[in-house]
N, C-alpha and C. Protein backbone atom coordinates (compact mmCIF):
# COMPACT_ATOMS: atom_id res chain seq x y z
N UNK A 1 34.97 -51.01 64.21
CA UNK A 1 35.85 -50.60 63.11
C UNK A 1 35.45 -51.36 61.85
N UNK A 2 35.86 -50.88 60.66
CA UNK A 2 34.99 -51.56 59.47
C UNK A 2 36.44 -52.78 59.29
N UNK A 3 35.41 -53.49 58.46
CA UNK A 3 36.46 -54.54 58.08
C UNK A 3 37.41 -53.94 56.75
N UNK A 4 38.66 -55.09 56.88
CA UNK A 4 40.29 -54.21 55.82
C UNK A 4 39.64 -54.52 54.34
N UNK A 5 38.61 -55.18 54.31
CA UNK A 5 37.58 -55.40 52.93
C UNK A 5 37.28 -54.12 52.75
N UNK A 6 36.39 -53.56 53.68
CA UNK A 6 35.88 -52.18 53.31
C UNK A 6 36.56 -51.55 52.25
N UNK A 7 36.71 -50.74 51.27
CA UNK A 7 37.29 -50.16 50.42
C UNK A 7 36.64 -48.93 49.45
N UNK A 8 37.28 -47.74 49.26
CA UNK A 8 37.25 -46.70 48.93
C UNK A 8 37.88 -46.73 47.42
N UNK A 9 37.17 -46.11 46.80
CA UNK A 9 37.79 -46.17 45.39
C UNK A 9 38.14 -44.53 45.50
N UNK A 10 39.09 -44.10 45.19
CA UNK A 10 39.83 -42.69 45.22
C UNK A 10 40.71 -42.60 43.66
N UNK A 11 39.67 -41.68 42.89
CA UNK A 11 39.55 -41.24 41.58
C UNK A 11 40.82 -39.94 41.87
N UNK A 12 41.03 -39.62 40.85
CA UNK A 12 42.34 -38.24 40.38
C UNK A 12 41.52 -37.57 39.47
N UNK A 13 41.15 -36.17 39.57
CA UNK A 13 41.20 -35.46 38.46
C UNK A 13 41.78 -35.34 37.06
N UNK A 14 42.79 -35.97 37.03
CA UNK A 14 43.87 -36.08 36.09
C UNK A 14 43.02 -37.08 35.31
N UNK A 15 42.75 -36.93 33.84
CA UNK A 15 42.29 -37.32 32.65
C UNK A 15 43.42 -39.01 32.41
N UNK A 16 42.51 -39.74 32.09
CA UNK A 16 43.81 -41.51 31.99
C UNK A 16 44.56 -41.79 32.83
N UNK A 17 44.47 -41.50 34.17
CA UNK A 17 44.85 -41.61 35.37
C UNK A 17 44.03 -42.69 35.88
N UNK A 18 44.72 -43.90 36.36
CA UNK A 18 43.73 -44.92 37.05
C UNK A 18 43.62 -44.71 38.66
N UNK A 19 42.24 -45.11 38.67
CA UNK A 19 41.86 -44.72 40.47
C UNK A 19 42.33 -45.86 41.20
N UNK A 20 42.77 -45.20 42.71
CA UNK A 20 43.07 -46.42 43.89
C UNK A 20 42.61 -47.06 44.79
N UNK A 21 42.22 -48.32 44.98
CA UNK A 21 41.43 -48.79 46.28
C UNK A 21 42.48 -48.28 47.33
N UNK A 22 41.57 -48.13 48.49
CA UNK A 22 42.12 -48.13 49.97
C UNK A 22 41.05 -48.75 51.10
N UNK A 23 41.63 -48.89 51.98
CA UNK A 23 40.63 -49.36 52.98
C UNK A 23 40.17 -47.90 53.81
N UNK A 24 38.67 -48.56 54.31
CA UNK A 24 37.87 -46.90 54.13
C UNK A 24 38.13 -46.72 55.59
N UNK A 25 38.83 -47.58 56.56
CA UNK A 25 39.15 -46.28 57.42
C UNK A 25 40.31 -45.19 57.54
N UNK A 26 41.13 -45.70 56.13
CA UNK A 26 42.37 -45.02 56.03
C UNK A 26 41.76 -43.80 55.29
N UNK A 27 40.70 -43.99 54.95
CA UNK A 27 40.29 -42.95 53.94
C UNK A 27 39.67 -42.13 54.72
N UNK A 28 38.85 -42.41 55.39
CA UNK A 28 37.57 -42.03 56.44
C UNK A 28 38.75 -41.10 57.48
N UNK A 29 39.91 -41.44 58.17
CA UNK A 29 40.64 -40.77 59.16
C UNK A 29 41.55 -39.67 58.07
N UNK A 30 41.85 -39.86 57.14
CA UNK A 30 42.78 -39.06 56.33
C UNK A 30 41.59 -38.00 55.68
N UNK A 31 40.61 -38.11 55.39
CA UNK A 31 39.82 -37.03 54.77
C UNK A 31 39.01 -36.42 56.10
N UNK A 32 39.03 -36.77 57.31
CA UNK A 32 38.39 -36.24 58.26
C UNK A 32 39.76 -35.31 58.66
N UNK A 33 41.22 -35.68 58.66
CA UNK A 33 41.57 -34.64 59.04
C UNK A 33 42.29 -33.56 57.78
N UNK A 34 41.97 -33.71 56.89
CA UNK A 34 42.21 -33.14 55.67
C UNK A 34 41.44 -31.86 55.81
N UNK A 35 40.22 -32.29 55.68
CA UNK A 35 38.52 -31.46 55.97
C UNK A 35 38.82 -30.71 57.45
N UNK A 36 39.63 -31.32 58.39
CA UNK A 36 39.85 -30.05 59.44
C UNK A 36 41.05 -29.35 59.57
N UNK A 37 42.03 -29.48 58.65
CA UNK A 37 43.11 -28.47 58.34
C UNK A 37 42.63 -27.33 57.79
N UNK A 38 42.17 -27.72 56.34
CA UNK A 38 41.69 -26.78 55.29
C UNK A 38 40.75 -25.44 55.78
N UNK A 39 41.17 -24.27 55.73
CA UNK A 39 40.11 -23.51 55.69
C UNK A 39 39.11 -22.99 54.57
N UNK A 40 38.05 -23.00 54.56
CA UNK A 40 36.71 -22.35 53.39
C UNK A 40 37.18 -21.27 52.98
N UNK A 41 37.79 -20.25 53.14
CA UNK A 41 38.16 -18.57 52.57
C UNK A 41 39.70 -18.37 53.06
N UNK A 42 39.93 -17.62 52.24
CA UNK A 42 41.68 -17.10 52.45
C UNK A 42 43.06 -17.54 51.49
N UNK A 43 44.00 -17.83 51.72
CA UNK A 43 44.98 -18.28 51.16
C UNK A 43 45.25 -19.57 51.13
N UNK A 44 44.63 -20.82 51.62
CA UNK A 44 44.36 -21.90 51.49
C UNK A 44 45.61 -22.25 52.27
N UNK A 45 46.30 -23.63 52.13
CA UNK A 45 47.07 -24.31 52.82
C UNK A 45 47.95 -24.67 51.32
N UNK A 46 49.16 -24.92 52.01
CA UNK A 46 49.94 -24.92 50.69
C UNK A 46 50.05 -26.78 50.67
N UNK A 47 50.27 -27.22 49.56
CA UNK A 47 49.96 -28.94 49.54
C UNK A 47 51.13 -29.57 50.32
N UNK A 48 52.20 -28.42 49.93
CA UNK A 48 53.62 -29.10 50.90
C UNK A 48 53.45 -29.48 51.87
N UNK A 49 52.50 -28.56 53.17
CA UNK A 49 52.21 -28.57 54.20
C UNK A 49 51.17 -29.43 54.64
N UNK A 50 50.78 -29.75 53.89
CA UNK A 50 49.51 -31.09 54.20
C UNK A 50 49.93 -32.06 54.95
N UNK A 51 50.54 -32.40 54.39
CA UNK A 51 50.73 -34.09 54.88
C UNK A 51 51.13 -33.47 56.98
N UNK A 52 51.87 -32.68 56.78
CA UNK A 52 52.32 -32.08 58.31
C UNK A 52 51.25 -32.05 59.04
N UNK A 53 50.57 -31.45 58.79
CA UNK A 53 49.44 -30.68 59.13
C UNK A 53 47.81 -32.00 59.79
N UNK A 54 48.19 -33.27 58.51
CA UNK A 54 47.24 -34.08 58.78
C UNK A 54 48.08 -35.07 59.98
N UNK A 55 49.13 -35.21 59.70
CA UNK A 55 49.60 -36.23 60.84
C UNK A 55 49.47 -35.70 62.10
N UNK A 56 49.82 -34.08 62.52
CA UNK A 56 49.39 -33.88 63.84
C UNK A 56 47.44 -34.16 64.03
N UNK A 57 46.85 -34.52 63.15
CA UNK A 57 45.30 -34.46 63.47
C UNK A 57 44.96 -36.28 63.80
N UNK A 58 46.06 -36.92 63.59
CA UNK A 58 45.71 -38.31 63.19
C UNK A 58 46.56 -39.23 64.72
N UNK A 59 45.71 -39.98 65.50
CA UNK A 59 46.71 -40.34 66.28
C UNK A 59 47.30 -41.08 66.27
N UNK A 60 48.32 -41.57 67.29
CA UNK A 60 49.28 -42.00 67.39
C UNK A 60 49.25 -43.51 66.19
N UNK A 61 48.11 -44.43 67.04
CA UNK A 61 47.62 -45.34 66.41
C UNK A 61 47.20 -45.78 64.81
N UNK A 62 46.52 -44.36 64.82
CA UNK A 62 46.29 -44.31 63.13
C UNK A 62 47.62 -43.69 62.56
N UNK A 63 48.73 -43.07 62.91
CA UNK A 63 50.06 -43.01 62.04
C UNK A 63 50.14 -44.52 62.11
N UNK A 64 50.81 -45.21 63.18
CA UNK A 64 51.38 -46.79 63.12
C UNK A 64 50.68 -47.37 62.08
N UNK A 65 49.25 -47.35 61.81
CA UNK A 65 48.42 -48.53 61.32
C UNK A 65 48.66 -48.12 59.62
N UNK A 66 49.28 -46.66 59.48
CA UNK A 66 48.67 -46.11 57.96
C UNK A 66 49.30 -46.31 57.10
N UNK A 67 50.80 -46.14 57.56
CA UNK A 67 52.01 -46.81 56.52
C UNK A 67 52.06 -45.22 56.12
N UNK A 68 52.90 -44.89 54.99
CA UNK A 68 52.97 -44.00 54.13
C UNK A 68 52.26 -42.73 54.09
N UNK A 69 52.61 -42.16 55.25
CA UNK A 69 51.21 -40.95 55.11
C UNK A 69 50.69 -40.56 54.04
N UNK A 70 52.16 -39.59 53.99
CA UNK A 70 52.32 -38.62 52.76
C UNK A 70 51.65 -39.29 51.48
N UNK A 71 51.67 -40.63 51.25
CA UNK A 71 50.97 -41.28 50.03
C UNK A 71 49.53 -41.04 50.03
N UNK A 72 49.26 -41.77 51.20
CA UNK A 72 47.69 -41.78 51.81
C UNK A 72 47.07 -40.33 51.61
N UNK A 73 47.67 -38.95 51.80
CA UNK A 73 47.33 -37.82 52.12
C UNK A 73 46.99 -37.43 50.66
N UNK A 74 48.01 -37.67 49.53
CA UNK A 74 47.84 -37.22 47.87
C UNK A 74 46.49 -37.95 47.75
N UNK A 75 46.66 -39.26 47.68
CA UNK A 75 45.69 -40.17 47.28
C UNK A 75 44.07 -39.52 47.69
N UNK A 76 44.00 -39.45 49.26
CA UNK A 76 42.88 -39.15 49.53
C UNK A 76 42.42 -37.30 49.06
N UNK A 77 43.54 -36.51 48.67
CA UNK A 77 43.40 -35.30 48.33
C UNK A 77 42.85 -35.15 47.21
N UNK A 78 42.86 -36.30 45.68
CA UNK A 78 42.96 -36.02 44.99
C UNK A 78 41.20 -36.60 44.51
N UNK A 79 40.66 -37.53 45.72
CA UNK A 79 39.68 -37.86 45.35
C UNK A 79 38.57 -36.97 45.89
N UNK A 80 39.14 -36.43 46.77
CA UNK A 80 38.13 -35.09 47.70
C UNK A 80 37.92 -33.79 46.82
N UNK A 81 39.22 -33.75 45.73
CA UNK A 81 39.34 -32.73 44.90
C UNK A 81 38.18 -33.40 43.73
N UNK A 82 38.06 -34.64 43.00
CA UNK A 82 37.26 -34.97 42.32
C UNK A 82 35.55 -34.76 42.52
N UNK A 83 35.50 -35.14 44.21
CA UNK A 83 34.12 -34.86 44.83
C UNK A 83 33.38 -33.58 44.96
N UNK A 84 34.42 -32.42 45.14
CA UNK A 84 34.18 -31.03 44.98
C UNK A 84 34.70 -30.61 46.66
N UNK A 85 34.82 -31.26 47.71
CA UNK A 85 35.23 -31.02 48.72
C UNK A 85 35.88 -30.29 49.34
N UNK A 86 37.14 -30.37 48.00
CA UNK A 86 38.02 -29.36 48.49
C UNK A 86 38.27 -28.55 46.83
N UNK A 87 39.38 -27.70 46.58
CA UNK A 87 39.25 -27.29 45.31
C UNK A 87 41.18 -26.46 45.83
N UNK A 88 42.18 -26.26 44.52
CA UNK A 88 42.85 -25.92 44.62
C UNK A 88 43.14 -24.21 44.21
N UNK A 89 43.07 -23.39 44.64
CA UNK A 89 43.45 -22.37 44.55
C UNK A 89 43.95 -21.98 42.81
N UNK A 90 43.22 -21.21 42.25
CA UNK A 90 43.83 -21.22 40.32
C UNK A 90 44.44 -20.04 40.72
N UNK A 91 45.47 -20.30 39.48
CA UNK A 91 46.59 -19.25 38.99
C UNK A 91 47.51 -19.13 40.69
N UNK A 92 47.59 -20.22 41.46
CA UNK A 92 48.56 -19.77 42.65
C UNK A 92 49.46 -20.84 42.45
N UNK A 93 50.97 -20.83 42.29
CA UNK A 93 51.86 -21.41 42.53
C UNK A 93 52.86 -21.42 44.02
N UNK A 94 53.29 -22.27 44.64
CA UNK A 94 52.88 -23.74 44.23
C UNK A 94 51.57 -23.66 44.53
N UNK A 95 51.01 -24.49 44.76
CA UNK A 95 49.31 -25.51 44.64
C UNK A 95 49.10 -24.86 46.66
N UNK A 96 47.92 -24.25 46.49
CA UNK A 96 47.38 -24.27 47.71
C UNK A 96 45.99 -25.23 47.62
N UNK A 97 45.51 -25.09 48.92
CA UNK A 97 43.94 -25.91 48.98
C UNK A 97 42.94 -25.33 49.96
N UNK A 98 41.95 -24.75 49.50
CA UNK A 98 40.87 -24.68 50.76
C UNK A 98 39.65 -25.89 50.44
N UNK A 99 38.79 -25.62 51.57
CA UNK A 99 37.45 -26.63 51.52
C UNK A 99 36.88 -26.04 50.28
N UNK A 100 35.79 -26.88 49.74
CA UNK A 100 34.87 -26.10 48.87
C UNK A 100 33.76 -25.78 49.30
N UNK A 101 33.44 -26.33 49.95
CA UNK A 101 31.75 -26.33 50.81
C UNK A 101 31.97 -25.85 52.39
């Protein structure tokens, strides 16, 4: 397992928005199951439903260890959205998400 040094810098799309360290296996387990919710084509996943969606992918162990899902889940969404990874659905309210690649 990497050491709690390890750290992920997780950028926001959002313009004067400052980015967040995390430790990269919180990042590494939250964007691995992010990346297997999401589908590539269709109506995407709605953001409400995320956080749901990633905790059943994450086990037992990694809920206990993660603290705050739902935090962890924006955070790491928003830097996967910066990377091109994932991309949000335009002109759909609320906010859906598929993969990008």
């Amino acid at each position: 397992m990497a050491k709690t040094q390890d750290k992920v810098e997780c950028r926001t799309p959002t313009p004067g928005r400052k980015s967040t360290r995390i430790d990269r296996w919180k990042f590494d387990a939250v964007r691995k199951a992010i990346l297997a919710v999401l589908p590539r084509k269709g109506e995407g996943v709605l953001f409400t439903d995320l956080t749901r969606l990633v905790k059943a992918q994450l086990t037992k162990d990694e809920l206990a260890r993660l603290g705050v899902t739902m935090w962890y889940v924006t955070v790491v969404k928003l830097e996967l959205e910066v990377r091109g990874e994932i991309r949000r659905l335009k002109d759909v309210a609320p906010q859906r998400l598929v993969r990008a690649r």
